[in-house]
C-alpha atoms as a PDB file:
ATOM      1  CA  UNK A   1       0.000   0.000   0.000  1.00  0.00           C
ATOM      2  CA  UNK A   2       2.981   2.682   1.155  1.00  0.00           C
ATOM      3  CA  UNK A   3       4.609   1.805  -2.319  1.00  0.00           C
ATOM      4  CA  UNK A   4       1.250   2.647  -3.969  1.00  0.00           C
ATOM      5  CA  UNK A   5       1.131   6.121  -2.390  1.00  0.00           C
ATOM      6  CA  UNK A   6       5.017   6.721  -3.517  1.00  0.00           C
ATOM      7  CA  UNK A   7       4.153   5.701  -7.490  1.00  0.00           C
ATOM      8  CA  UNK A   8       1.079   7.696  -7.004  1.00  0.00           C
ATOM      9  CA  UNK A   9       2.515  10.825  -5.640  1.00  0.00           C
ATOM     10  CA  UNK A  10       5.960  10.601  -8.580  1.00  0.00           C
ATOM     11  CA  UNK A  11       3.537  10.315 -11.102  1.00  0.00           C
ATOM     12  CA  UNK A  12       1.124  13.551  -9.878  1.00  0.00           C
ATOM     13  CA  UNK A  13       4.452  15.547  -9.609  1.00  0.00           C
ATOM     14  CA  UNK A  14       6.562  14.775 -12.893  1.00  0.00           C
ATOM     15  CA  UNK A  15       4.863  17.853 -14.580  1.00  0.00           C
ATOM     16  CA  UNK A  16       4.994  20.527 -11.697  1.00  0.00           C
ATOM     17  CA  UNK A  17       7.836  23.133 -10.881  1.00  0.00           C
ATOM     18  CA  UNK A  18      10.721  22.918  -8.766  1.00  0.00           C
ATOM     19  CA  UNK A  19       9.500  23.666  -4.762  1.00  0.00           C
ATOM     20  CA  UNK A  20      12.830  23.159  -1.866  1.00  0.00           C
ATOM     21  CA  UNK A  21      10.196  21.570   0.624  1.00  0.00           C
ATOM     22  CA  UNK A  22       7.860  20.341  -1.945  1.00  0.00           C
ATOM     23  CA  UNK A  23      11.244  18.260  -3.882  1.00  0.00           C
ATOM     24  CA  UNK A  24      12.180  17.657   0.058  1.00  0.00           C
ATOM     25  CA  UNK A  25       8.380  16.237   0.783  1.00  0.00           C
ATOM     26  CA  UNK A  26       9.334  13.821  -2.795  1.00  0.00           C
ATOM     27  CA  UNK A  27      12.100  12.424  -1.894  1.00  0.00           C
ATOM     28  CA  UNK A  28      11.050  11.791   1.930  1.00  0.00           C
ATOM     29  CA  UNK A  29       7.893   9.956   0.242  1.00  0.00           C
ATOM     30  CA  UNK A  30       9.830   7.888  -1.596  1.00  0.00           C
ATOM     31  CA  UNK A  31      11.605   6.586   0.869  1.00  0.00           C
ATOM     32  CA  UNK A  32       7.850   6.205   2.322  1.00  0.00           C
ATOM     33  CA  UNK A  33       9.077   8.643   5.085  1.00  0.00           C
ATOM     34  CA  UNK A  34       5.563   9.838   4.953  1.00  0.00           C
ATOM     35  CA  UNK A  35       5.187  11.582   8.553  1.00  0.00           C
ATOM     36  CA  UNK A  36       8.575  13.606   7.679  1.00  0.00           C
ATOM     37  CA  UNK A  37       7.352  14.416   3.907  1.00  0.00           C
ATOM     38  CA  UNK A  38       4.073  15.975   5.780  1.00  0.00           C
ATOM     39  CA  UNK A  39       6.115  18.390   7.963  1.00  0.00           C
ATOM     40  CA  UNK A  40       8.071  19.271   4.363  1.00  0.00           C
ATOM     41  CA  UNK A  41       4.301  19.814   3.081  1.00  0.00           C
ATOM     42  CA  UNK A  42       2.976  21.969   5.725  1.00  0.00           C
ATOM     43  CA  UNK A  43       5.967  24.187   4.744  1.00  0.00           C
ATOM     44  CA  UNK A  44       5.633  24.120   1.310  1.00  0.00           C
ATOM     45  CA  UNK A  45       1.788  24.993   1.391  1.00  0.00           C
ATOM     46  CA  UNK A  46       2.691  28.175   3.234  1.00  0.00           C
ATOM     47  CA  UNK A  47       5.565  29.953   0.604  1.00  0.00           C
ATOM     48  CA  UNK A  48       4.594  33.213  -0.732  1.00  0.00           C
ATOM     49  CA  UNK A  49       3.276  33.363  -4.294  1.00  0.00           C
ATOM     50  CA  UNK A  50       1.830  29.634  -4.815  1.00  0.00           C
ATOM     51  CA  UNK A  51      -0.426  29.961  -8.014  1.00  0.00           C
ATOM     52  CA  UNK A  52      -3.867  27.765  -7.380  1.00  0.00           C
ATOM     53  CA  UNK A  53      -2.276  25.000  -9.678  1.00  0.00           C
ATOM     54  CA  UNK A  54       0.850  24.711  -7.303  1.00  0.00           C
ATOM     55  CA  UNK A  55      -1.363  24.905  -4.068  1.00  0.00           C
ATOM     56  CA  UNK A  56      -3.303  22.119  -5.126  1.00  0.00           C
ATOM     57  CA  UNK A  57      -0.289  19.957  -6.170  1.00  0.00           C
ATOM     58  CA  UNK A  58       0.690  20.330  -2.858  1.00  0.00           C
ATOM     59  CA  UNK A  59      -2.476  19.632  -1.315  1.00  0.00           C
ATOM     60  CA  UNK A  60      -3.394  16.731  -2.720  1.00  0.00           C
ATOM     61  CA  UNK A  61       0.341  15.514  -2.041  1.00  0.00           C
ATOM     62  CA  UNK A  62      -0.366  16.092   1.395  1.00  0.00           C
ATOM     63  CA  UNK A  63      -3.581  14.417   1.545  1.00  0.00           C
ATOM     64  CA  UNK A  64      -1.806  10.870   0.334  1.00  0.00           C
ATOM     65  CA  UNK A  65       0.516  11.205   3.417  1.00  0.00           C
ATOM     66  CA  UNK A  66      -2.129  12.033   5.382  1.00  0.00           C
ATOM     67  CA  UNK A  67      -4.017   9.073   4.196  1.00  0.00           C
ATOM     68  CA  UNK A  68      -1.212   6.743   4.354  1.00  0.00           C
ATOM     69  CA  UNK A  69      -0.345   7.715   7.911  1.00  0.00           C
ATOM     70  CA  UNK A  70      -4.008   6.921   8.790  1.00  0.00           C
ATOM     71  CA  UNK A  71      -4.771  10.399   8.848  1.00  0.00           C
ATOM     72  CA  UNK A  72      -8.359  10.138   7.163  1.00  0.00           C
ATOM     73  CA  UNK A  73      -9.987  13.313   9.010  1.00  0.00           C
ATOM     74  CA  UNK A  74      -6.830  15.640   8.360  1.00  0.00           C
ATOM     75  CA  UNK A  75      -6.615  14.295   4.442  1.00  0.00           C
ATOM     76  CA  UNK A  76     -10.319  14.853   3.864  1.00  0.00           C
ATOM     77  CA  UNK A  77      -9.763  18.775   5.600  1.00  0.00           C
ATOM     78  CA  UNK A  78      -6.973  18.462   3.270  1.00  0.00           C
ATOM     79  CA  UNK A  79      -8.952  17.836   0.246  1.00  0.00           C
ATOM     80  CA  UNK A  80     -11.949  20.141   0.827  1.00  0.00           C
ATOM     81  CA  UNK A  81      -9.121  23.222   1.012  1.00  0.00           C
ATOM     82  CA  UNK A  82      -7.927  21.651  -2.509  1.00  0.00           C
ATOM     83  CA  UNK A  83     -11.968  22.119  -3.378  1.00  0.00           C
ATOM     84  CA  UNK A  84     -11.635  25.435  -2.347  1.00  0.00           C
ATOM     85  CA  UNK A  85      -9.077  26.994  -4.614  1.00  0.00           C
ATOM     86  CA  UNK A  86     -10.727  24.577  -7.486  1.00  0.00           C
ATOM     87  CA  UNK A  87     -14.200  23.291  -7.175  1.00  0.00           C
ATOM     88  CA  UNK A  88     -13.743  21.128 -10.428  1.00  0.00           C
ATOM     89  CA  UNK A  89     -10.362  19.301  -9.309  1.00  0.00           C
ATOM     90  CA  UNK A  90     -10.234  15.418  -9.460  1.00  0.00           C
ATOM     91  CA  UNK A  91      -7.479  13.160  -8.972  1.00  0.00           C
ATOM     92  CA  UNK A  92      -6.129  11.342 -11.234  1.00  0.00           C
ATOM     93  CA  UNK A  93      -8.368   7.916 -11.224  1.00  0.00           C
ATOM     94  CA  UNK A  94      -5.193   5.670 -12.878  1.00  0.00           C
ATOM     95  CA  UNK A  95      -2.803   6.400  -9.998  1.00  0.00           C
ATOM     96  CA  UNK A  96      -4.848   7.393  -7.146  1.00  0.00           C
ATOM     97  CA  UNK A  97      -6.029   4.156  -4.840  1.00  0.00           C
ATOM     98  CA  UNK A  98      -9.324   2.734  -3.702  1.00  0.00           C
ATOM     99  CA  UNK A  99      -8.455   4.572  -0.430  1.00  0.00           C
ATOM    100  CA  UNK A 100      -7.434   7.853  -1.380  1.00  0.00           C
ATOM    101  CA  UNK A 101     -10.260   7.940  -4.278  1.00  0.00           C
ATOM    102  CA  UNK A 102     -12.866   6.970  -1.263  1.00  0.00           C
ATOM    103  CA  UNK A 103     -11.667   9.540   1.033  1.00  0.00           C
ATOM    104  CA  UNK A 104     -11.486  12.396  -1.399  1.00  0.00           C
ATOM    105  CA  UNK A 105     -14.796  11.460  -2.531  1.00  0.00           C
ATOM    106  CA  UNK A 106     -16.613  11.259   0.935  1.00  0.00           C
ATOM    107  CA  UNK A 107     -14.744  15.230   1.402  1.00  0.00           C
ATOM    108  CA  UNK A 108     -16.395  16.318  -1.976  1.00  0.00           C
ATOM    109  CA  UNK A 109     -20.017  14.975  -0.963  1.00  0.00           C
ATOM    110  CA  UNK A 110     -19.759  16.658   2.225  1.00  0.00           C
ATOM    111  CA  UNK A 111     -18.655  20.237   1.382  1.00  0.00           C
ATOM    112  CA  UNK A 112     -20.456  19.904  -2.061  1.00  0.00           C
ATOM    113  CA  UNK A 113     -23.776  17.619  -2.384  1.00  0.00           C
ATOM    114  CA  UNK A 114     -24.663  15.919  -5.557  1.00  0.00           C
ATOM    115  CA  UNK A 115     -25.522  18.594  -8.680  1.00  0.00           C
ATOM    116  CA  UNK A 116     -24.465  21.912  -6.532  1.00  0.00           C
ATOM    117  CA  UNK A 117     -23.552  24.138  -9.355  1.00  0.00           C
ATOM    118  CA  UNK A 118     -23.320  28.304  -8.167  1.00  0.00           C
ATOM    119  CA  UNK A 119     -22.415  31.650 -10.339  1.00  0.00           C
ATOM    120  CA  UNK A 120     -20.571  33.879  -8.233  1.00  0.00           C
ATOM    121  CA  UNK A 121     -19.762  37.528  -9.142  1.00  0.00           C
ATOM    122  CA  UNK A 122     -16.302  38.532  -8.663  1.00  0.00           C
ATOM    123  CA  UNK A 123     -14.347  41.507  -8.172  1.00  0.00           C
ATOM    124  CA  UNK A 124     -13.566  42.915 -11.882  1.00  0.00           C
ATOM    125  CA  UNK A 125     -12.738  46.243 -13.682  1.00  0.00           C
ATOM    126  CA  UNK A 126     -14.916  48.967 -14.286  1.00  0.00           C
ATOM    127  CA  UNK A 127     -17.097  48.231 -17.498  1.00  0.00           C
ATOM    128  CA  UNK A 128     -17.030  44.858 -17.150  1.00  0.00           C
ATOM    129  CA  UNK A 129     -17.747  41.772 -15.202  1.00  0.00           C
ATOM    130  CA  UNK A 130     -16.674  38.487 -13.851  1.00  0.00           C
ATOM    131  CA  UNK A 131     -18.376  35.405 -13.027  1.00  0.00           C
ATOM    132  CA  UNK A 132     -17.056  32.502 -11.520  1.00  0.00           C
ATOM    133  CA  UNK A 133     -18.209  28.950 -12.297  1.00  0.00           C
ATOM    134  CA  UNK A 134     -18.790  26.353  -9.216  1.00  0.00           C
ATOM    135  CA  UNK A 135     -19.482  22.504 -10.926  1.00  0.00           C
ATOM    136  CA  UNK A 136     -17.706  20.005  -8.714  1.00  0.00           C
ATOM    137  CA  UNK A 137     -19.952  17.826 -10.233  1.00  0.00           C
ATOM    138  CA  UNK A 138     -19.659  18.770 -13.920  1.00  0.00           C
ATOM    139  CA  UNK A 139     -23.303  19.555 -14.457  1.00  0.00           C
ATOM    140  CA  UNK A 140     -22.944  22.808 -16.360  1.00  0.00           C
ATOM    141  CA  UNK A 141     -22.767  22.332 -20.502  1.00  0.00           C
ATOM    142  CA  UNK A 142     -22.445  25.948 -20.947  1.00  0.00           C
ATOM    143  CA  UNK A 143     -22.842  29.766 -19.472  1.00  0.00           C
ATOM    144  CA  UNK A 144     -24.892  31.953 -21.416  1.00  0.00           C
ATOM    145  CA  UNK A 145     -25.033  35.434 -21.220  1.00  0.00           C
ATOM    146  CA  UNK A 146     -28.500  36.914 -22.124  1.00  0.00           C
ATOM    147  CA  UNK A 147     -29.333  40.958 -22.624  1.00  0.00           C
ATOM    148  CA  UNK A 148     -30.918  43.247 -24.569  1.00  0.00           C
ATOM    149  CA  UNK A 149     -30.819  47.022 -24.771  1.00  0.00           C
ATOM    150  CA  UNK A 150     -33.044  50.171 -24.837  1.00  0.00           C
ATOM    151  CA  UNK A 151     -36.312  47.274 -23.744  1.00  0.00           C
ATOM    152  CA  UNK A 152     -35.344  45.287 -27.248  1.00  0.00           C
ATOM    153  CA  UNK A 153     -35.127  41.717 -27.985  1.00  0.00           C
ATOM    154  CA  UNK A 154     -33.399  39.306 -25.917  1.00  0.00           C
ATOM    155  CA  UNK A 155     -29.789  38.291 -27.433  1.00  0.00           C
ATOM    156  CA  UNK A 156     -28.221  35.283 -26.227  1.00  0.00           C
ATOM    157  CA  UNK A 157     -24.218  34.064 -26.650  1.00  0.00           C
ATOM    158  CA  UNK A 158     -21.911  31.594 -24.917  1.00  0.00           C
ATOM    159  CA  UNK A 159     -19.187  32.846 -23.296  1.00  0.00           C
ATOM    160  CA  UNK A 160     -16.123  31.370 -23.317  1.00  0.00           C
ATOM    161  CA  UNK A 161     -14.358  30.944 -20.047  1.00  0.00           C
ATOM    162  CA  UNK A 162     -10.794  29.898 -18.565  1.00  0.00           C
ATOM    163  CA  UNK A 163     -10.408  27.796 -15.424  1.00  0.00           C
ATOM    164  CA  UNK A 164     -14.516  28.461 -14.550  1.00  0.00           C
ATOM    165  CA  UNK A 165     -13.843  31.927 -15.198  1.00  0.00           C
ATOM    166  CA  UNK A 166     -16.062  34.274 -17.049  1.00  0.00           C
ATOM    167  CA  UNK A 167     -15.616  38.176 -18.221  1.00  0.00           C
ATOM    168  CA  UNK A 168     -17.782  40.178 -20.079  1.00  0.00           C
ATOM    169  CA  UNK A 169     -18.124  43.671 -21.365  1.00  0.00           C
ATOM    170  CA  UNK A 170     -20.927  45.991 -20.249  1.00  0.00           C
ATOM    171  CA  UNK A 171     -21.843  47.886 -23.359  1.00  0.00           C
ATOM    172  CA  UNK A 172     -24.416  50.682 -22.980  1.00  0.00           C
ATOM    173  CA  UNK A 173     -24.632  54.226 -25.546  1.00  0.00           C
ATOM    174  CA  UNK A 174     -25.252  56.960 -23.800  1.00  0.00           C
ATOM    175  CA  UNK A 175     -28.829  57.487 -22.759  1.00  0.00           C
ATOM    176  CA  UNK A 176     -29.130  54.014 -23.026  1.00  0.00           C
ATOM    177  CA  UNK A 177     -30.361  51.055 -20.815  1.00  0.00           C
ATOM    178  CA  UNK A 178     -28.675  47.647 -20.903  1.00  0.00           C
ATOM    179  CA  UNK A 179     -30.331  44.367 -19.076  1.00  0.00           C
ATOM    180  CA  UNK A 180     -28.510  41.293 -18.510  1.00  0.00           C
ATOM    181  CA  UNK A 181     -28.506  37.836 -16.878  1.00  0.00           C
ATOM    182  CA  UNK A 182     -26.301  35.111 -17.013  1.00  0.00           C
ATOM    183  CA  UNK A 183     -27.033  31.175 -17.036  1.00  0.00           C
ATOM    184  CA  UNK A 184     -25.410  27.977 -15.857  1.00  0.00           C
ATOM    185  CA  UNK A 185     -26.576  25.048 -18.489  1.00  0.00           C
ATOM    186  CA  UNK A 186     -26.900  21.841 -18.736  1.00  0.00           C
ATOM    187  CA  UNK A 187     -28.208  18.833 -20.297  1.00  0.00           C
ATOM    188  CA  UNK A 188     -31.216  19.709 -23.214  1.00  0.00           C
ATOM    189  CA  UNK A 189     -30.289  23.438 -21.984  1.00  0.00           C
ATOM    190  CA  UNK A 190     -31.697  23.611 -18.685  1.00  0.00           C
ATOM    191  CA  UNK A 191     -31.304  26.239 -15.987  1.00  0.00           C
ATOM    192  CA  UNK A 192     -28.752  24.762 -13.008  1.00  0.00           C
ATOM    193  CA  UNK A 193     -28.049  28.222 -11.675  1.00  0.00           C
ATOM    194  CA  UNK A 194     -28.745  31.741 -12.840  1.00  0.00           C
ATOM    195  CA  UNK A 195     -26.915  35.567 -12.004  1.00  0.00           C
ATOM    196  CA  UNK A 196     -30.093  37.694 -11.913  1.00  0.00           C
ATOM    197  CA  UNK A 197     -33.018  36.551 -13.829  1.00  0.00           C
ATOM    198  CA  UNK A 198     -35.598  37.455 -17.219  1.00  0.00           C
ATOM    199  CA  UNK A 199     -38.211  39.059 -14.810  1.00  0.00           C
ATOM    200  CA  UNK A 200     -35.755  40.938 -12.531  1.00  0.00           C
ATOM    201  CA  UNK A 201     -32.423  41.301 -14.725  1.00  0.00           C
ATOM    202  CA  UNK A 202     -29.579  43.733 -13.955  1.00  0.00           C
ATOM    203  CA  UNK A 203     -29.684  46.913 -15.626  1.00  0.00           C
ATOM    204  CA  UNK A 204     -27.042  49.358 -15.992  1.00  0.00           C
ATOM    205  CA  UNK A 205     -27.844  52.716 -17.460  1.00  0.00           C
ATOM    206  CA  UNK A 206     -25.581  55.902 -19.061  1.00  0.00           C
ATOM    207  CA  UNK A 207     -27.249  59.472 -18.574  1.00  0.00           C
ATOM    208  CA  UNK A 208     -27.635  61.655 -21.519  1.00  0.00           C
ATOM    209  CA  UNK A 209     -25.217  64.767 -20.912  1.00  0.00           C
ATOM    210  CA  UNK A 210     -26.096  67.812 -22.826  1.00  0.00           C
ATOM    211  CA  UNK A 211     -23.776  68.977 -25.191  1.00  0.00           C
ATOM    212  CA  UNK A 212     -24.479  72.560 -24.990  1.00  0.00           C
ATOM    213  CA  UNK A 213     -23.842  73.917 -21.544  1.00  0.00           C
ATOM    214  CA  UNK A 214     -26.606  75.967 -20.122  1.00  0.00           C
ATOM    215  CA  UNK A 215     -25.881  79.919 -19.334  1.00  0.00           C
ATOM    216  CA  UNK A 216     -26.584  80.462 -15.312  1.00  0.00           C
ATOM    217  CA  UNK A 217     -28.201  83.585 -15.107  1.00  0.00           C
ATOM    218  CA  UNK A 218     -28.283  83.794 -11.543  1.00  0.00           C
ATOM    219  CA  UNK A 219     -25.377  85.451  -9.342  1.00  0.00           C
ATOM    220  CA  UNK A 220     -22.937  82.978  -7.869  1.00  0.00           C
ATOM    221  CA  UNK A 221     -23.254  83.627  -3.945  1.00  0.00           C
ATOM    222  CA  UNK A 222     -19.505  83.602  -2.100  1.00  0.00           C
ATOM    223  CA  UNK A 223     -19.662  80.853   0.410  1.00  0.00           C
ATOM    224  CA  UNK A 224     -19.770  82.316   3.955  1.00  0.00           C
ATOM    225  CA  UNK A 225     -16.721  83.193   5.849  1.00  0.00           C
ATOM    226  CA  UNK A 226     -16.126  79.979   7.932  1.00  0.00           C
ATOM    227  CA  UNK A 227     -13.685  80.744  10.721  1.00  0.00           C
ATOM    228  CA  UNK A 228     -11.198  77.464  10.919  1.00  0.00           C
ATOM    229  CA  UNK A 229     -11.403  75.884  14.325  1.00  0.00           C
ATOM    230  CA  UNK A 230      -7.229  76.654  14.835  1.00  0.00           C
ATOM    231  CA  UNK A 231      -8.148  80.428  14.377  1.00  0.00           C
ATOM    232  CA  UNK A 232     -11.190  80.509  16.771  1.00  0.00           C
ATOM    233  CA  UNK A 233      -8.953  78.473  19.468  1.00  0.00           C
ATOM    234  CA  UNK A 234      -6.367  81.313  19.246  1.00  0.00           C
ATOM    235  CA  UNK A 235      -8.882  83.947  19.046  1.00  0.00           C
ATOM    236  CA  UNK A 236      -9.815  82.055  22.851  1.00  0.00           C
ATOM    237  CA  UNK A 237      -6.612  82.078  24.011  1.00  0.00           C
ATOM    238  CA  UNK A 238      -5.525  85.886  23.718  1.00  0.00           C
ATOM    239  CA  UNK A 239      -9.009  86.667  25.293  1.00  0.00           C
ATOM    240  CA  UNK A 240      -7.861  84.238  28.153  1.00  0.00           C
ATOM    241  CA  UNK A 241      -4.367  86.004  28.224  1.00  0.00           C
ATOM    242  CA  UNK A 242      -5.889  89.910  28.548  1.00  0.00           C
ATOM    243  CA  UNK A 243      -8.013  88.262  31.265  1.00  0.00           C
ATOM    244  CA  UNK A 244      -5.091  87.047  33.119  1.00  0.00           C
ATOM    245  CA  UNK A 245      -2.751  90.043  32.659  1.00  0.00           C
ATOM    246  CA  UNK A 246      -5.954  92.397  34.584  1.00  0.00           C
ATOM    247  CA  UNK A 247      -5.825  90.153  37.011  1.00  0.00           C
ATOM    248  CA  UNK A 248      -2.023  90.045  37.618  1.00  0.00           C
ATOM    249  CA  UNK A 249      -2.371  93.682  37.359  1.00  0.00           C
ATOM    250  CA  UNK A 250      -4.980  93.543  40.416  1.00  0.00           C
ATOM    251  CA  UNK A 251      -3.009  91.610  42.355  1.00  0.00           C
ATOM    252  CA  UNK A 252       0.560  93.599  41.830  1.00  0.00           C
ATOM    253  CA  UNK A 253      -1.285  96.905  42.834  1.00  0.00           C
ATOM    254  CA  UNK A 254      -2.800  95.158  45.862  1.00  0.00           C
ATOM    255  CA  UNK A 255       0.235  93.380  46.628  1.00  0.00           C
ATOM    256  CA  UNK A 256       2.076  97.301  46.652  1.00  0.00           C
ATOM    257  CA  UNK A 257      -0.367  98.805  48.171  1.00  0.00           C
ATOM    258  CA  UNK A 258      -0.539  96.480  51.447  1.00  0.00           C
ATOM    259  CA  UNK A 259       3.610  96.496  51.831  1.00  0.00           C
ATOM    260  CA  UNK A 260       3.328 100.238  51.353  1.00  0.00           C
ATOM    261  CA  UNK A 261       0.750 100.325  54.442  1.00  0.00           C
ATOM    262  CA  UNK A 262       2.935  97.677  56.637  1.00  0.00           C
ATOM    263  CA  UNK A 263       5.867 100.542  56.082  1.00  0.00           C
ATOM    264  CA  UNK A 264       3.614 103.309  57.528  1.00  0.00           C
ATOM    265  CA  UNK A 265       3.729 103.590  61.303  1.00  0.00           C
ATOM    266  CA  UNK A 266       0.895 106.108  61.477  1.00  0.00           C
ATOM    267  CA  UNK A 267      -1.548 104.213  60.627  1.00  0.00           C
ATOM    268  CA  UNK A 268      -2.863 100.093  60.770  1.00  0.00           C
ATOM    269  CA  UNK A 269      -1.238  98.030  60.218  1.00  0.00           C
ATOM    270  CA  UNK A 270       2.202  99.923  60.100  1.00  0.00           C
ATOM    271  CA  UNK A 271       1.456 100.544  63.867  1.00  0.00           C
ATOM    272  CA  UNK A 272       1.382  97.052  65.016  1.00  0.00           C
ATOM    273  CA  UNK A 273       4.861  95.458  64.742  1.00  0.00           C
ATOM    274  CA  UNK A 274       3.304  92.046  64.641  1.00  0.00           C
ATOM    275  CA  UNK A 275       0.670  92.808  61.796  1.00  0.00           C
ATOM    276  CA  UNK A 276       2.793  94.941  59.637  1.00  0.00           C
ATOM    277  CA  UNK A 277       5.226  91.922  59.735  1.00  0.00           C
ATOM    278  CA  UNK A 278       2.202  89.970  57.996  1.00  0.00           C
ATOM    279  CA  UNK A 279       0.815  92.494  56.203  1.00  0.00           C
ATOM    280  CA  UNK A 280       4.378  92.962  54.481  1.00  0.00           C
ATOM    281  CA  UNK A 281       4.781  88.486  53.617  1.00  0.00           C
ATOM    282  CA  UNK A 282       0.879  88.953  52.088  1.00  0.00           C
ATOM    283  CA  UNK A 283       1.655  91.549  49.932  1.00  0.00           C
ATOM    284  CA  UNK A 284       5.395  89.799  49.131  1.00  0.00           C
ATOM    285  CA  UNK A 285       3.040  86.279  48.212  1.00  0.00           C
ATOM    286  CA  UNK A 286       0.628  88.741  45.767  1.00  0.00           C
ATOM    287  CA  UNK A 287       3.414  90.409  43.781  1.00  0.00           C
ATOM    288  CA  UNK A 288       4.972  87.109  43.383  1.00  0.00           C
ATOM    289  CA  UNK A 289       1.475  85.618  42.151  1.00  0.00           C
ATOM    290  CA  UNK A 290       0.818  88.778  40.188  1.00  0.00           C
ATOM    291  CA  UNK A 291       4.362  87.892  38.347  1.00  0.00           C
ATOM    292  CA  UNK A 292       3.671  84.407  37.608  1.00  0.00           C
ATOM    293  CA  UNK A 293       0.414  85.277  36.135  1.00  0.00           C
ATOM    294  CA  UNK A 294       1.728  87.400  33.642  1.00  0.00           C
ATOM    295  CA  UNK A 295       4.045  85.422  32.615  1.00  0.00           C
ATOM    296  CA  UNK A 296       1.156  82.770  32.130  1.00  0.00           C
ATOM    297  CA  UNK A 297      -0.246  85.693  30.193  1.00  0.00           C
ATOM    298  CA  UNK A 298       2.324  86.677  27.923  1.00  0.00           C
ATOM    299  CA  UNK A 299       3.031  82.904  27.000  1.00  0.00           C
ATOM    300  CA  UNK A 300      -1.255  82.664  26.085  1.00  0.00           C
ATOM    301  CA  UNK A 301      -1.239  85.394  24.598  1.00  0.00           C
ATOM    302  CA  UNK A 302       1.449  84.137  22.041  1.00  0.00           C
ATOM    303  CA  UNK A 303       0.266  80.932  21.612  1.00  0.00           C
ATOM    304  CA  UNK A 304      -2.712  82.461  20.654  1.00  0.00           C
ATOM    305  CA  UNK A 305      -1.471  85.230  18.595  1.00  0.00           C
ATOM    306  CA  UNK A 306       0.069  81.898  16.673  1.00  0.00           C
ATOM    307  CA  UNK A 307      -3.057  79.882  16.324  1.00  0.00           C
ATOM    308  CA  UNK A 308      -4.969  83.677  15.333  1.00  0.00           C
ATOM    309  CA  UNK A 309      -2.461  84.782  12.451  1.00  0.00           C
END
């Protein structure tokens, strides 16, 4: 049986390009080193810039050693990620065994029951579109594209397609309509899947643009001022800053003031030794406040002056 999987696996990768870990994973199988060719695998599935053809190569390389190492959960995961990137893959019937056949068909039935057959609309450039294809099961004959402009007849062709892949152009005049659906086919033509549908199709329309620009006879109104929040946030701060400076101001005249009465013996509270003492460390503590606040001033008021210009 081991031997099998070896013949099985040289055969599947005669045609594919050089891989380090994928060549390692070869020779390791070979030797029917099959847990150490699955550690080679798991590396090789995970280089940058695979192509789908190389991932699957890869997958279904690790789903033999999988299967040979009595892996049969992992190798069907295995095979329903090969699915994935290509819904239409088989294996190849003449090398492939009893076992592996059976397990990759049991994966296929369970991610994709008997006749599923989808359209999918992919990502494409403007003007255009792309469908995608889904037949595991190779229902689908051919994908017709149906439309018909300005409400006219329907007009039906067969696109042609490359790896389930399908682009069209969208083709409207302008001031035109165009309506379109596309169909999945099968045997004696009939419907497996449709994109959109006769009764509600998808329309794409082009507006008619005059070619004679229209004169505007009304005045062109100037947008109002609008004050940018930076501007209004200085405008704030150098109101804060004249604030602050009248205050300082306050507080330097009161501060002189009191020291001026603490010096005058003639009258309170220059005549009290003990309250001219503290009359003289308050008015000290308000000149030094007074100072600090215009400092705080004259910084605000150029940060603001900044913010303003």
């Amino acid at each position: 049986m081991r031997i099998m999987f070896a013949l099985a696996a040289a055969i599947v990768l005669m045609a594919q390009p050089a891989n380090p870990w994928r060549d390692e994973a070869r020779a390791l199988m070979a030797q029917l080193k099959f847990a150490e060719a699955i550690e080679r695998l798991e590396i090789a599935r995970k280089v940058r810039g695979l192509d789908d053809a190389e991932q699957k190569s890869i997958l279904e390389l690790l789903a033999y050693c999988q299967i040979a190492e009595g892996q049969r959960d992992a190798a069907s995961a295995t095979f329903i990620a090969m699915l994935e990137l290509d819904p239409s893959a088989e294996l190849s019937r003449d090398v492939a065994s009893p076992k592996v056949t059976e397990v990759f068909d049991a994966a296929k039935k369970s991610h994709f029951p008997e006749g599923y057959v989808r359209l999918e609309e992919r990502p494409s450039a403007r003007g255009s579109v792309t469908v995608r294809l889904i037949d595991p099961w190779h229902e689908v004959i051919r994908v017709v594209l149906v439309q018909r402009r300005n409400s006219g007849e329907w007009e039906s062709s067969v696109l042609d397609g490359k790896r389930h892949q399908y682009v069209f152009p969208l083709v409207v005049a302008m001031g035109g309509q165009l309506e379109w659906y596309v169909e999945a086919r099968g045997v004696d033509d009939f419907v497996k899947w449709s994109l959109a549908t006769k009764e509600e199709p998808r329309i794409e329309k082009v507006p008619l643009i005059d070619a004679q620009p229209k004169t505007v006879t009304e005045p062109v109104k100037a947008p109002p001022a609008v004050i940018p929040g930076r501007r209004i946030a200085g405008f704030i701060l150098a109101g804060a800053a004249v604030v602050t400076a009248g205050l300082a101001s306050g507080l330097q005249v009161a501060g002189f003031n009191l020291r001026q009465a603490a010096r005058d013996r003639i009258r309170p509270p220059g005549d009290y030794a003990f309250t001219a003492l503290q009359a003289e460390r308050d008015g000290v503590s308000q000149q030094t406040w007074a100072l600090g606040l215009f400092i705080g001033a004259g910084l605000t008021l150029t940060l603001g002056l900044v913010l303003a210009w």
